[in-house]
N, C-alpha and C. Protein backbone atom coordinates (compact mmCIF):
# COMPACT_ATOMS: atom_id res chain seq x y z
N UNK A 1 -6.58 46.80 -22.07
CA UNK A 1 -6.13 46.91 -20.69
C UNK A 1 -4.67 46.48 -20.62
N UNK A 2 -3.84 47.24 -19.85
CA UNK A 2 -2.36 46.79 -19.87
C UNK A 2 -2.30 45.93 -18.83
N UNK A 3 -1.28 44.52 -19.08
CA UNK A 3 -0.97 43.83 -18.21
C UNK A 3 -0.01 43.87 -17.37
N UNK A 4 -0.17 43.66 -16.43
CA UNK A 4 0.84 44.06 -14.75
C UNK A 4 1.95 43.30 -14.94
N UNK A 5 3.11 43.65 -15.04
CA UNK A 5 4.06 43.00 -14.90
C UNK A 5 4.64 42.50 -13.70
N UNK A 6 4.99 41.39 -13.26
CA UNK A 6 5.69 40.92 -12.39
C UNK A 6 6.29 41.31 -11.41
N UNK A 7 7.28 42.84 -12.15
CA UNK A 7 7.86 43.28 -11.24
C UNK A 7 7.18 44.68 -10.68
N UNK A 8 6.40 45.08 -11.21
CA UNK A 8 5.32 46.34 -10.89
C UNK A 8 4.44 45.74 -9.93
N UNK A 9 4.87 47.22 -8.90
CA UNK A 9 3.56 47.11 -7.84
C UNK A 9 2.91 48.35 -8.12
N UNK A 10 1.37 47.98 -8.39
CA UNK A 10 0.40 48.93 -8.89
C UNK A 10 0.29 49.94 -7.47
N UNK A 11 0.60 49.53 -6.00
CA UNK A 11 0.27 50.15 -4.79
C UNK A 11 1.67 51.08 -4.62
N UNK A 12 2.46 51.66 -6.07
CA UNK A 12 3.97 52.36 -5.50
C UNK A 12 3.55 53.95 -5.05
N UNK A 13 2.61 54.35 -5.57
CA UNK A 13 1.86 55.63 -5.80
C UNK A 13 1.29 55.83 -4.43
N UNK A 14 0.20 54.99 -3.70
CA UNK A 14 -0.14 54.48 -2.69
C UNK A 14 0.62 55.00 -2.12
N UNK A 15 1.89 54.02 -1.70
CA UNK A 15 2.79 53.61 -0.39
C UNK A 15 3.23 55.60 -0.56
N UNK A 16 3.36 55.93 -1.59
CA UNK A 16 4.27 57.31 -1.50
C UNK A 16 3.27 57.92 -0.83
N UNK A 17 2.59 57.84 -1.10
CA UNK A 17 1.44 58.99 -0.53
C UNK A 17 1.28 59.05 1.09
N UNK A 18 1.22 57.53 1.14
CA UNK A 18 1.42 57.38 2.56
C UNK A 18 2.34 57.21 3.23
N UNK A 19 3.46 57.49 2.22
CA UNK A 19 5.11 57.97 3.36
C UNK A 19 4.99 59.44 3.42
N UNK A 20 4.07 60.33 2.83
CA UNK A 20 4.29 62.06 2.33
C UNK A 20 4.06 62.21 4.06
N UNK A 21 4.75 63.45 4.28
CA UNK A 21 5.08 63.84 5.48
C UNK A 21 3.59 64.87 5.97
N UNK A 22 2.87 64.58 4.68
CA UNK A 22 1.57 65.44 4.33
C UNK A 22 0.61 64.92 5.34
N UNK A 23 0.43 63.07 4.66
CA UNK A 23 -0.22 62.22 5.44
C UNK A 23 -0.66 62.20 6.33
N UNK A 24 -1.79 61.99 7.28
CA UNK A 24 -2.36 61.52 8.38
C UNK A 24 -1.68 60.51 8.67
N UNK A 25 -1.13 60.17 10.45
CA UNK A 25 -1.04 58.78 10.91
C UNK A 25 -2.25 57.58 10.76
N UNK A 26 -2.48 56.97 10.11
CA UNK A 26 -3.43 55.49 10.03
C UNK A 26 -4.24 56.31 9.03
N UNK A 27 -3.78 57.01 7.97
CA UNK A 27 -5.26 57.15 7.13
C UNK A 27 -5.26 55.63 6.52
N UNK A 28 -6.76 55.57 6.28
CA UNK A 28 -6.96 54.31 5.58
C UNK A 28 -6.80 54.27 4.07
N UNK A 29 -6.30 55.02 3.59
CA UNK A 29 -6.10 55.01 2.07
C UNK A 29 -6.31 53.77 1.12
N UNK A 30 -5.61 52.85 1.98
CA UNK A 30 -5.33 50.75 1.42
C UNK A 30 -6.92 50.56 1.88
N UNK A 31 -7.61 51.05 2.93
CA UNK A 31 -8.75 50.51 2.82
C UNK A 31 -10.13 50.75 2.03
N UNK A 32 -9.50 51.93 1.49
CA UNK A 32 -10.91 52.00 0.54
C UNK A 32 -11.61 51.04 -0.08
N UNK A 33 -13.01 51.19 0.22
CA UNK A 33 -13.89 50.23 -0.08
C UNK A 33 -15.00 50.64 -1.41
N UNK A 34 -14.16 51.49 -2.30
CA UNK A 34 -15.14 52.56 -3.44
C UNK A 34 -16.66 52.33 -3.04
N UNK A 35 -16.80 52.98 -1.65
CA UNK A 35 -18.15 52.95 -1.57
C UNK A 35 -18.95 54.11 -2.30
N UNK A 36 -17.75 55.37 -2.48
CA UNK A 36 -18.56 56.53 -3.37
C UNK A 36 -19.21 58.11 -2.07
N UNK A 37 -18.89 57.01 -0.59
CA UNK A 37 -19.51 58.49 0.47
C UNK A 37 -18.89 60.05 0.07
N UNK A 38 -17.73 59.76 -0.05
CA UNK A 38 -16.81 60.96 -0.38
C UNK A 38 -17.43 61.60 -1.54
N UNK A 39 -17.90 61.05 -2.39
CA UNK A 39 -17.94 61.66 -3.73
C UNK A 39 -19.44 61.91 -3.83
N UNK A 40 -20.13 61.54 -2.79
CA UNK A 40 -21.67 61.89 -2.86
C UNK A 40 -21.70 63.21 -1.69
N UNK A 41 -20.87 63.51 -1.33
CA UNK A 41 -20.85 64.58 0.16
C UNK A 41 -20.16 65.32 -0.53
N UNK A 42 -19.24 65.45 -1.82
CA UNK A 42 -17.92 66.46 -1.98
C UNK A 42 -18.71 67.61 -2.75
N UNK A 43 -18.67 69.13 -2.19
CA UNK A 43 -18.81 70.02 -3.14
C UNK A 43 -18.32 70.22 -4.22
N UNK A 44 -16.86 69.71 -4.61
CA UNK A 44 -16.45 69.84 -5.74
C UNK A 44 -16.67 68.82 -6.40
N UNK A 45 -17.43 67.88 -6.19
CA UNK A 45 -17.77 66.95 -7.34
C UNK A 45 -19.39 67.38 -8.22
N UNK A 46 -20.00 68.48 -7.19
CA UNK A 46 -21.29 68.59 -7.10
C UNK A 46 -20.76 69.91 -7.78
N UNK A 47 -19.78 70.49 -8.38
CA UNK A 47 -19.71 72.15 -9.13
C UNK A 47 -18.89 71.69 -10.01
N UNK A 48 -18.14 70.56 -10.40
CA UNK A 48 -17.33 70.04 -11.18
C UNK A 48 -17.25 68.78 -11.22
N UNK A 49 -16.03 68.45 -12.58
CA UNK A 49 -15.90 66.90 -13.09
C UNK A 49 -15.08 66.30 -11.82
N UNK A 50 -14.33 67.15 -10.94
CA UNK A 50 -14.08 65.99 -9.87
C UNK A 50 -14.59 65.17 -9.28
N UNK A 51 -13.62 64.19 -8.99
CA UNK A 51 -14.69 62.47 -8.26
C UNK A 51 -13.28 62.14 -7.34
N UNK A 52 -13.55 62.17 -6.26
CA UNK A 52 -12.78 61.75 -5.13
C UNK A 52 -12.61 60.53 -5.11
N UNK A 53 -13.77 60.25 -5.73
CA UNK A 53 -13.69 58.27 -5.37
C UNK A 53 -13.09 57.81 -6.48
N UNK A 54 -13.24 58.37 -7.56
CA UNK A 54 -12.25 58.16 -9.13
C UNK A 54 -10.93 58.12 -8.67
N UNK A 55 -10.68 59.30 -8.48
CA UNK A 55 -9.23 59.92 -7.58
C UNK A 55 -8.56 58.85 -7.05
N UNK A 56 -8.92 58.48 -6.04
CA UNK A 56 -8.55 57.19 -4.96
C UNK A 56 -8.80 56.25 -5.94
N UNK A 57 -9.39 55.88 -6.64
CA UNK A 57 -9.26 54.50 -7.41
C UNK A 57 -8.53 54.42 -8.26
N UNK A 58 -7.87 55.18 -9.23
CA UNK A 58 -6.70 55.73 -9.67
C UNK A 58 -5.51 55.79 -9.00
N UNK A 59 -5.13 56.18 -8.18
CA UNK A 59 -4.06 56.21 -7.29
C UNK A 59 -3.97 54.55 -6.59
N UNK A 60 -5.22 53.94 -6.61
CA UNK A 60 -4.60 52.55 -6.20
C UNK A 60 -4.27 51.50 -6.89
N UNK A 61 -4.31 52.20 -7.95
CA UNK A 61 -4.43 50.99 -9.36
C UNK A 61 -2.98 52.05 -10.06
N UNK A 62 -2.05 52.16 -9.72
CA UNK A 62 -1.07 52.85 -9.73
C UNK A 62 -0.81 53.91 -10.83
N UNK A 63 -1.86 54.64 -11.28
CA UNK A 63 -2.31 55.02 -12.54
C UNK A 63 -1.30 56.70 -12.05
N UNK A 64 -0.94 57.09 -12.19
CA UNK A 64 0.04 58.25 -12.01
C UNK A 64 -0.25 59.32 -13.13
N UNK A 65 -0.96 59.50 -14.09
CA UNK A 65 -1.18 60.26 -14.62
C UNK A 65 -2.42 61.18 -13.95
N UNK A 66 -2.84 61.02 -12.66
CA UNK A 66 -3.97 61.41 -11.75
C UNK A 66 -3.05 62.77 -11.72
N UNK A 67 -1.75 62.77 -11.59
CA UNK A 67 -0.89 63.49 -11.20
C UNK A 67 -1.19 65.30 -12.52
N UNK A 68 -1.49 64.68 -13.13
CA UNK A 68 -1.58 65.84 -14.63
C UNK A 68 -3.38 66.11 -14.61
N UNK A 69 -4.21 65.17 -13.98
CA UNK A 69 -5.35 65.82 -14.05
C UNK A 69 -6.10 66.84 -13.63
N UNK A 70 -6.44 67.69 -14.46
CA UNK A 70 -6.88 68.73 -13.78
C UNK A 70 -8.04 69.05 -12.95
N UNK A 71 -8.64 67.82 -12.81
CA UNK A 71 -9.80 68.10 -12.03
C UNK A 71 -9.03 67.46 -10.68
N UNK A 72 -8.18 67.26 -10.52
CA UNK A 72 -7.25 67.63 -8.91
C UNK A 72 -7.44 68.98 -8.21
N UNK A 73 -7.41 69.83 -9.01
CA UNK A 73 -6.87 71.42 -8.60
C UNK A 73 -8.81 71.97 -8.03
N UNK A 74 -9.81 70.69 -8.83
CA UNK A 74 -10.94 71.58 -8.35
C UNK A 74 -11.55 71.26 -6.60
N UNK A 75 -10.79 70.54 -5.95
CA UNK A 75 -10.99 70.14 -4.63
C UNK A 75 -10.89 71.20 -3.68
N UNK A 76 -11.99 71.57 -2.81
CA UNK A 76 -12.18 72.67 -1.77
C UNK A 76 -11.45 72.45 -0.83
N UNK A 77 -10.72 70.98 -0.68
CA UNK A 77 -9.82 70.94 0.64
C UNK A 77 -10.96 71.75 2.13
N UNK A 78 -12.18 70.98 1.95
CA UNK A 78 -13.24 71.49 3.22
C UNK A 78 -13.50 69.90 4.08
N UNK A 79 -12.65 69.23 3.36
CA UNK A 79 -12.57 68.07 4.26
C UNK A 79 -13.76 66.79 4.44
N UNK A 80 -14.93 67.36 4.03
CA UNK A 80 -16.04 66.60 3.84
C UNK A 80 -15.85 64.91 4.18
N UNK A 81 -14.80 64.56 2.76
CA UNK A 81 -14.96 63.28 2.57
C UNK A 81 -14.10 62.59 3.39
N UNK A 82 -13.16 63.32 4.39
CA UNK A 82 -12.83 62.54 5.27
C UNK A 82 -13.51 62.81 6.82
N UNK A 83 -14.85 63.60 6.65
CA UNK A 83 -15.29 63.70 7.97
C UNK A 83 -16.70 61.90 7.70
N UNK A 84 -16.76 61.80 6.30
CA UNK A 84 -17.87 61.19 5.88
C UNK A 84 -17.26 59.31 5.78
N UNK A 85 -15.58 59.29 4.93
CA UNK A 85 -15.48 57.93 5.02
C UNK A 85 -15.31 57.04 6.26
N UNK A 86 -16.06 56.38 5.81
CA UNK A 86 -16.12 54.65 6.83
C UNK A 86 -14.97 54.09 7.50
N UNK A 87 -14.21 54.16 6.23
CA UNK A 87 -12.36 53.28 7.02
C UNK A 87 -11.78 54.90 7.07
N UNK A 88 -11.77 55.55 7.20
CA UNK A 88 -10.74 56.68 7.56
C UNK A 88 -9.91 57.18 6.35
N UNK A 89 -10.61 57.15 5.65
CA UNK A 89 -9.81 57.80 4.20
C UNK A 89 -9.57 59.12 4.19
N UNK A 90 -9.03 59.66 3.54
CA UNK A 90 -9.01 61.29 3.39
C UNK A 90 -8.84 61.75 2.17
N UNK A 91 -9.86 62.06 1.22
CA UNK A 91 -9.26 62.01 -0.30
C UNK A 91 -8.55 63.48 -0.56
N UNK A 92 -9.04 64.03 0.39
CA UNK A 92 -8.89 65.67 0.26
C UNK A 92 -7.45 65.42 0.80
N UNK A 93 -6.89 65.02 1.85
CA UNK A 93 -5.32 64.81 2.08
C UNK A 93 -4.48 64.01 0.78
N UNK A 94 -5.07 62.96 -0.12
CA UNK A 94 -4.81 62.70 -1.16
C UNK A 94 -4.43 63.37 -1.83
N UNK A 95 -5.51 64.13 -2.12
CA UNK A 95 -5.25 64.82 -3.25
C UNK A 95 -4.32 66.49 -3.25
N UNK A 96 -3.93 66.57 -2.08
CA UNK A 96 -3.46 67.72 -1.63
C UNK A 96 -1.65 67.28 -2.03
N UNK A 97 -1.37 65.48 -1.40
CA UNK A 97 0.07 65.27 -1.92
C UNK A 97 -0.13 65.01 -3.43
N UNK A 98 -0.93 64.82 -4.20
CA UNK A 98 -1.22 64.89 -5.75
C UNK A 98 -0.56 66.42 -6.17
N UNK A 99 -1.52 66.95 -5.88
CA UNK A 99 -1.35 68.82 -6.25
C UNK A 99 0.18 69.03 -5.65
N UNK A 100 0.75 68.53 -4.62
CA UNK A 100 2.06 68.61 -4.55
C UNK A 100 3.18 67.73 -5.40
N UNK A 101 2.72 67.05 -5.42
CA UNK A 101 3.77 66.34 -6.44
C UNK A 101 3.43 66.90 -7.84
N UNK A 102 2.95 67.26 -8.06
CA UNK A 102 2.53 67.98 -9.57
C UNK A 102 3.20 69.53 -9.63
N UNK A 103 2.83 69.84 -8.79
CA UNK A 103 3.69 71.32 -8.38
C UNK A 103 5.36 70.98 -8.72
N UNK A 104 5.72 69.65 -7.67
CA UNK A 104 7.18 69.76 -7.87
C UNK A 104 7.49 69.07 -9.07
N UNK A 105 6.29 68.52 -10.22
CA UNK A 105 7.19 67.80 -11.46
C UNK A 105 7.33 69.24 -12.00
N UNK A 106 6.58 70.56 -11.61
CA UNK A 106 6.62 71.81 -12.28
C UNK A 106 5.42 71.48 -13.60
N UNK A 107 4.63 70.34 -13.31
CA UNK A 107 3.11 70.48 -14.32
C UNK A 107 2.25 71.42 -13.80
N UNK A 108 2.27 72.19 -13.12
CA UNK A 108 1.23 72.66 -11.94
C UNK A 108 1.57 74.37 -11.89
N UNK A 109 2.63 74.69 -12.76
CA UNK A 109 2.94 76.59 -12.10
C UNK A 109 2.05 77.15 -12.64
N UNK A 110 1.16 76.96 -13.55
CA UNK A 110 -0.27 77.71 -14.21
C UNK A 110 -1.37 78.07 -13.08
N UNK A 111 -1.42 76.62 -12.31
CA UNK A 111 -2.12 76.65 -10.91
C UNK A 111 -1.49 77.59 -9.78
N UNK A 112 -0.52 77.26 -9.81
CA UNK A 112 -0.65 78.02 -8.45
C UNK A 112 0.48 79.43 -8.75
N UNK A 113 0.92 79.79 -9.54
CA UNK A 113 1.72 81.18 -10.29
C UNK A 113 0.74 82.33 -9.68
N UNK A 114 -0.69 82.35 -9.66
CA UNK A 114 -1.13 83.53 -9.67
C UNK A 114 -1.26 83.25 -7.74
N UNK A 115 -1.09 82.96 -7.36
CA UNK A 115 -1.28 82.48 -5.73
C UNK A 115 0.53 82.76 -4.79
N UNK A 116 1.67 82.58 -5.96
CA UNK A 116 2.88 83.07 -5.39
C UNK A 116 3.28 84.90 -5.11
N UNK A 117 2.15 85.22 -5.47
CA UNK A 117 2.00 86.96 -4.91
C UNK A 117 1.34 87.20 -3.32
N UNK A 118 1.39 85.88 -2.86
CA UNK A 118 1.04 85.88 -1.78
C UNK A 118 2.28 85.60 -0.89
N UNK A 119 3.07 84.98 -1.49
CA UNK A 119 4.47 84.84 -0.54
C UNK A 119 5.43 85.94 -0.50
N UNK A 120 5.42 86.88 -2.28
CA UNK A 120 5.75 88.29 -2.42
C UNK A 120 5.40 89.17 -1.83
N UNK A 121 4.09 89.36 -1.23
CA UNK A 121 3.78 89.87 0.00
C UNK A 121 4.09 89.66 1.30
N UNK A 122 4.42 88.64 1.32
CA UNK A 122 4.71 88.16 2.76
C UNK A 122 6.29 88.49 3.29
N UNK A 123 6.64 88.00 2.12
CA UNK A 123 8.59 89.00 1.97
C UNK A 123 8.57 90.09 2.41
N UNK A 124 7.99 90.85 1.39
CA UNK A 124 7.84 92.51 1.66
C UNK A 124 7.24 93.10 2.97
N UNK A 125 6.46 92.43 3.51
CA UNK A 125 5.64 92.73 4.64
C UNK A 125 5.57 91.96 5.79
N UNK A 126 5.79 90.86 5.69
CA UNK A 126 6.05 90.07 6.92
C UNK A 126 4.63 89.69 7.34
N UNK A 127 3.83 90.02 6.61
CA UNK A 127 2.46 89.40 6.87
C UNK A 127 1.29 89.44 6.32
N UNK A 128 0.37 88.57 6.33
CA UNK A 128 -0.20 88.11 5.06
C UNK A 128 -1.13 89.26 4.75
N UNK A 129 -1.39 89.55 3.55
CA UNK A 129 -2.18 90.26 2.62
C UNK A 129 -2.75 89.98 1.56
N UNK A 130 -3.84 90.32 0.45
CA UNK A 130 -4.36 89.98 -0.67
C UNK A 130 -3.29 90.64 -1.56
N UNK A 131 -2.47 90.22 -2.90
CA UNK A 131 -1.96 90.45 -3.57
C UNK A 131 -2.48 91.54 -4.39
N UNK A 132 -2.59 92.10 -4.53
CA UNK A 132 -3.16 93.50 -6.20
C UNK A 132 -4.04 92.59 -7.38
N UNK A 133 -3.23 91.56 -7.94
CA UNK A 133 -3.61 90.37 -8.48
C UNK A 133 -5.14 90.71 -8.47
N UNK A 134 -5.50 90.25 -7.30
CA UNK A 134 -6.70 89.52 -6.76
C UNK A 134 -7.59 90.89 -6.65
N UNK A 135 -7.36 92.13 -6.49
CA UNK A 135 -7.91 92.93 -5.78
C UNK A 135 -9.45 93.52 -7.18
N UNK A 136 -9.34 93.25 -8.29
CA UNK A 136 -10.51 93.53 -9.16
C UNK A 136 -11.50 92.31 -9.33
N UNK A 137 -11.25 90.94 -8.96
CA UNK A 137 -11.82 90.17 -9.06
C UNK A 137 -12.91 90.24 -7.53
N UNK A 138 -11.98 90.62 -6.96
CA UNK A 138 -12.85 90.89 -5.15
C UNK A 138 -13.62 91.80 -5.32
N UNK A 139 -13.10 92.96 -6.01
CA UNK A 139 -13.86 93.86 -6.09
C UNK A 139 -15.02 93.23 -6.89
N UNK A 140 -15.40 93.15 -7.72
CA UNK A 140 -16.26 92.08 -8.94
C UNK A 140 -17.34 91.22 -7.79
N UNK A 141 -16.27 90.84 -7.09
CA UNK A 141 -17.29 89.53 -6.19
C UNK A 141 -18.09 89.76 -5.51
N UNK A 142 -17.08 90.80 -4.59
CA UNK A 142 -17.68 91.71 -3.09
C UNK A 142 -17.84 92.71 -3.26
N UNK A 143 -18.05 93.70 -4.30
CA UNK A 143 -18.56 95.11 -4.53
C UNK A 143 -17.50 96.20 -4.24
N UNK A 144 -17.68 96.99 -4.84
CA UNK A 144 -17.06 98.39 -4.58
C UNK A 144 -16.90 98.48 -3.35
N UNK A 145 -17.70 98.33 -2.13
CA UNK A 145 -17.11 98.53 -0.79
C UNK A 145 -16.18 97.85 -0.58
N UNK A 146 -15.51 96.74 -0.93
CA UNK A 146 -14.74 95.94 -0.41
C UNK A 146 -13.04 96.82 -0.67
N UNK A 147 -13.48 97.37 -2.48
CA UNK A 147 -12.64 98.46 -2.41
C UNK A 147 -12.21 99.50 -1.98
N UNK A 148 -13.39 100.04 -1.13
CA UNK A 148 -12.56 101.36 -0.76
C UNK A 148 -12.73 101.16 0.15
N UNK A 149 -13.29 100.02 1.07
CA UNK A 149 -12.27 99.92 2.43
C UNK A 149 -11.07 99.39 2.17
N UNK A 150 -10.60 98.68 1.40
CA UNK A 150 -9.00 98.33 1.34
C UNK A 150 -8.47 100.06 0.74
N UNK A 151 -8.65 100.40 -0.02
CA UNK A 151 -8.18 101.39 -0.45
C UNK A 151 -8.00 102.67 1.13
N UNK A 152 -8.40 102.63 2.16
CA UNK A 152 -8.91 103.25 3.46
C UNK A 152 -8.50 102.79 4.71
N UNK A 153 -7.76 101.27 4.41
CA UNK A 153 -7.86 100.64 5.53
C UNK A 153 -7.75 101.01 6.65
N UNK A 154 -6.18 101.70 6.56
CA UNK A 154 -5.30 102.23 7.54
C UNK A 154 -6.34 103.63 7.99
N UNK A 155 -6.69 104.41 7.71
CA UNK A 155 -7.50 105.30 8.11
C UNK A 155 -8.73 104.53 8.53
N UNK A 156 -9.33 103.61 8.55
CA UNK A 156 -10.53 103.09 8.94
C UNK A 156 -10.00 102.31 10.28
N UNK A 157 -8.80 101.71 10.55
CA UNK A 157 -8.29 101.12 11.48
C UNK A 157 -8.17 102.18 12.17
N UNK A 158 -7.63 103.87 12.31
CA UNK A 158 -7.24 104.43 12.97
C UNK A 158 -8.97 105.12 14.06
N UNK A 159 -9.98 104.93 13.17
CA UNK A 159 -10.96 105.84 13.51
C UNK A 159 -11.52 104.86 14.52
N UNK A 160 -10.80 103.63 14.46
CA UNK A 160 -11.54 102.63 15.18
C UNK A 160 -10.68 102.30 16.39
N UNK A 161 -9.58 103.36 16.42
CA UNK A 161 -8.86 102.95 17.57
C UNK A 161 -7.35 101.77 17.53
N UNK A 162 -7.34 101.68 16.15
CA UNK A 162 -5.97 100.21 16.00
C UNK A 162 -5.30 101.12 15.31
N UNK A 163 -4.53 100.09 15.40
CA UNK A 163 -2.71 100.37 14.99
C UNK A 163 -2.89 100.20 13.14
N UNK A 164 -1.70 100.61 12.55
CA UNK A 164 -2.00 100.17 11.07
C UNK A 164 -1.56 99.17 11.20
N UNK A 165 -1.83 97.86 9.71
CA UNK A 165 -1.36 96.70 9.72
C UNK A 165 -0.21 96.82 9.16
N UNK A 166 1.21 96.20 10.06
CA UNK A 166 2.16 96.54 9.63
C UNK A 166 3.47 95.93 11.07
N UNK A 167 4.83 95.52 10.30
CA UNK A 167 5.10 94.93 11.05
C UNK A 167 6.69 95.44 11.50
N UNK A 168 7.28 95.75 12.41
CA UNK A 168 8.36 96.42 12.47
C UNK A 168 9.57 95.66 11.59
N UNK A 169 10.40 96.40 11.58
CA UNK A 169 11.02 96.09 10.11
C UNK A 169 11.93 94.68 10.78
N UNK A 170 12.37 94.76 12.02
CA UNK A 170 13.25 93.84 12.54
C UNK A 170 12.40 92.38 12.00
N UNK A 171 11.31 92.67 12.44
CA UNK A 171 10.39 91.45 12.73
C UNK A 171 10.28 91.04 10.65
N UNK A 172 10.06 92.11 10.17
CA UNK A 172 9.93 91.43 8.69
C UNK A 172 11.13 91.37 8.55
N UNK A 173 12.33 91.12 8.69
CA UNK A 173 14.03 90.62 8.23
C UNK A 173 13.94 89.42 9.05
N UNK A 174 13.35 89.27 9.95
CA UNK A 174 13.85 87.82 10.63
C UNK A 174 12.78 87.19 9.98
N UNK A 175 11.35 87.62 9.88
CA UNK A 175 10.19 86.51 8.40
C UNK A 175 11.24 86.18 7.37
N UNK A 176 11.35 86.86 6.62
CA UNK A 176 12.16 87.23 5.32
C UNK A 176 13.24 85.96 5.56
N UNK A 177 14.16 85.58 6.23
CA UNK A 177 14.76 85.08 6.80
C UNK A 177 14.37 83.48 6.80
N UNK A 178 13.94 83.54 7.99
CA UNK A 178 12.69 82.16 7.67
C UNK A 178 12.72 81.40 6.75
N UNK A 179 11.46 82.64 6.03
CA UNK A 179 11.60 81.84 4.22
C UNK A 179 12.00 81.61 3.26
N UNK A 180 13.35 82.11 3.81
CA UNK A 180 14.47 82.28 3.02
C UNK A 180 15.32 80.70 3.24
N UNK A 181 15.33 80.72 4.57
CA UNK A 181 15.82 79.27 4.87
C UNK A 181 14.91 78.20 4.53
N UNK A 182 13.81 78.11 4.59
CA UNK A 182 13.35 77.42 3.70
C UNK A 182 12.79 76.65 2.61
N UNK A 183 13.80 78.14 1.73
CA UNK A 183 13.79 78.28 0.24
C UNK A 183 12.75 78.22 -0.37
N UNK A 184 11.80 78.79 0.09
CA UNK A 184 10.41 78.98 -0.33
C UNK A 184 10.50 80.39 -1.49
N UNK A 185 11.73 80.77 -0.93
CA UNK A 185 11.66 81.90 -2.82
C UNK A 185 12.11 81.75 -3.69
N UNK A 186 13.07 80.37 -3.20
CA UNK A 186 13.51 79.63 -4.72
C UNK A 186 12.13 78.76 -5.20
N UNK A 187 11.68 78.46 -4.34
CA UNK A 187 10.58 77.44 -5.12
C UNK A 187 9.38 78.35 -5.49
N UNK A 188 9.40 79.46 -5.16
CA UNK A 188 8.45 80.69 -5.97
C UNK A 188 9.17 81.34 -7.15
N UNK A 189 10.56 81.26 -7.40
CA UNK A 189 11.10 81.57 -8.44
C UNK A 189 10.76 80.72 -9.37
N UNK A 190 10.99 79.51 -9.00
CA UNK A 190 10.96 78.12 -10.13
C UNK A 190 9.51 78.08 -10.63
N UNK A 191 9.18 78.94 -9.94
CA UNK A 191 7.26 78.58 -10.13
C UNK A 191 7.08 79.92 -11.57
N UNK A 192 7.54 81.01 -11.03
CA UNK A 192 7.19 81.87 -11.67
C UNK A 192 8.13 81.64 -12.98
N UNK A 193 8.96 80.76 -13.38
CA UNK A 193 10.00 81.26 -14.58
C UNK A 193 8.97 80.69 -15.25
């Protein structure tokens, strides 16, 4: 076991988390009481090696390599364990500034690389869509129909009386714009190099 030095505060990891602009006002994070509710309610502990309550006990014992684990990335973010803890914890908000700070050491572009074809869409179109990426695995999941109604859409929207999905071009240059100012395609560049 390594010994704490003097000038180390094991709670630096902590306090960041709970300065992240991510944060809940008053989550109880300092109050966890490893009672384990979170981690007996979490679907992803119940389909995987994640443990919420590990998670949080790690992060308070200033252990920062939580930051590289990959059973971070298996959290449903469905909120469970903060509808379930006692003092107001939120491990799923935890672990969401985890997966962000991991993103920005750039340990994390494997994770989320195949998910930045969603902002490439959003450039191009000004509004959200399933990437191509994704479109054989859906198919796989949700069957051949799922395909050839996407493959149809716009003709299936029309028989039904709507407009196609689609956004006038002004309106996608001022999106485009946007996310441009807030360099969200540099940080999808940095992701993808």
């Amino acid at each position: 076991m390594d010994t704490l030095k003097i000038d180390e505060n094991p709670l630096d990891l902590a306090e960041k988390i709970l300065k992240d602009i991510k944060s809940s006002e008053g989550m109880g994070l300092l109050k966890c009481i490893q009672c384990g509710m979170c981690t007996s309610m979490c679907p992803g502990a119940r389909n995987s090696d994640y443990n919420p309550r590990d998670m949080i006990e790690r992060v308070l014992e200033g252990d920062e390599t939580i930051i590289e684990d990959e059973n971070i990335w298996n959290c449903f973010y469905c909120y469970t364990c903060h509808s379930i803890c006692p003092v107001g914890n939120s491990a799923c908000e935890v672990n969401q500034i985890l997966r962000q700070m991991a993103i920005n050491k750039g340990i994390a572009n494997d994770k989320v690389r195949p998910f930045t074809g969603f902002i490439d869409v959003m450039m191009d179109l000004g509004l959200g869509k399933i990437p191509s990426i994704f479109h054989d695995d859906l198919t796989r999941d949700i069957g051949e129909e799922w395909k050839e109604k996407n493959l149809h859409l716009d003709e299936i929207r029309e028989e039904l009386g709507l407009k196609p999905l689609s956004m006038p071009k002004e309106s996608i240059k001022e999106i485009r714009s946007l996310l441009k100012l807030t360099k969200l395609d540099k940080r999808v560049e940095k992701i993808n190099e």
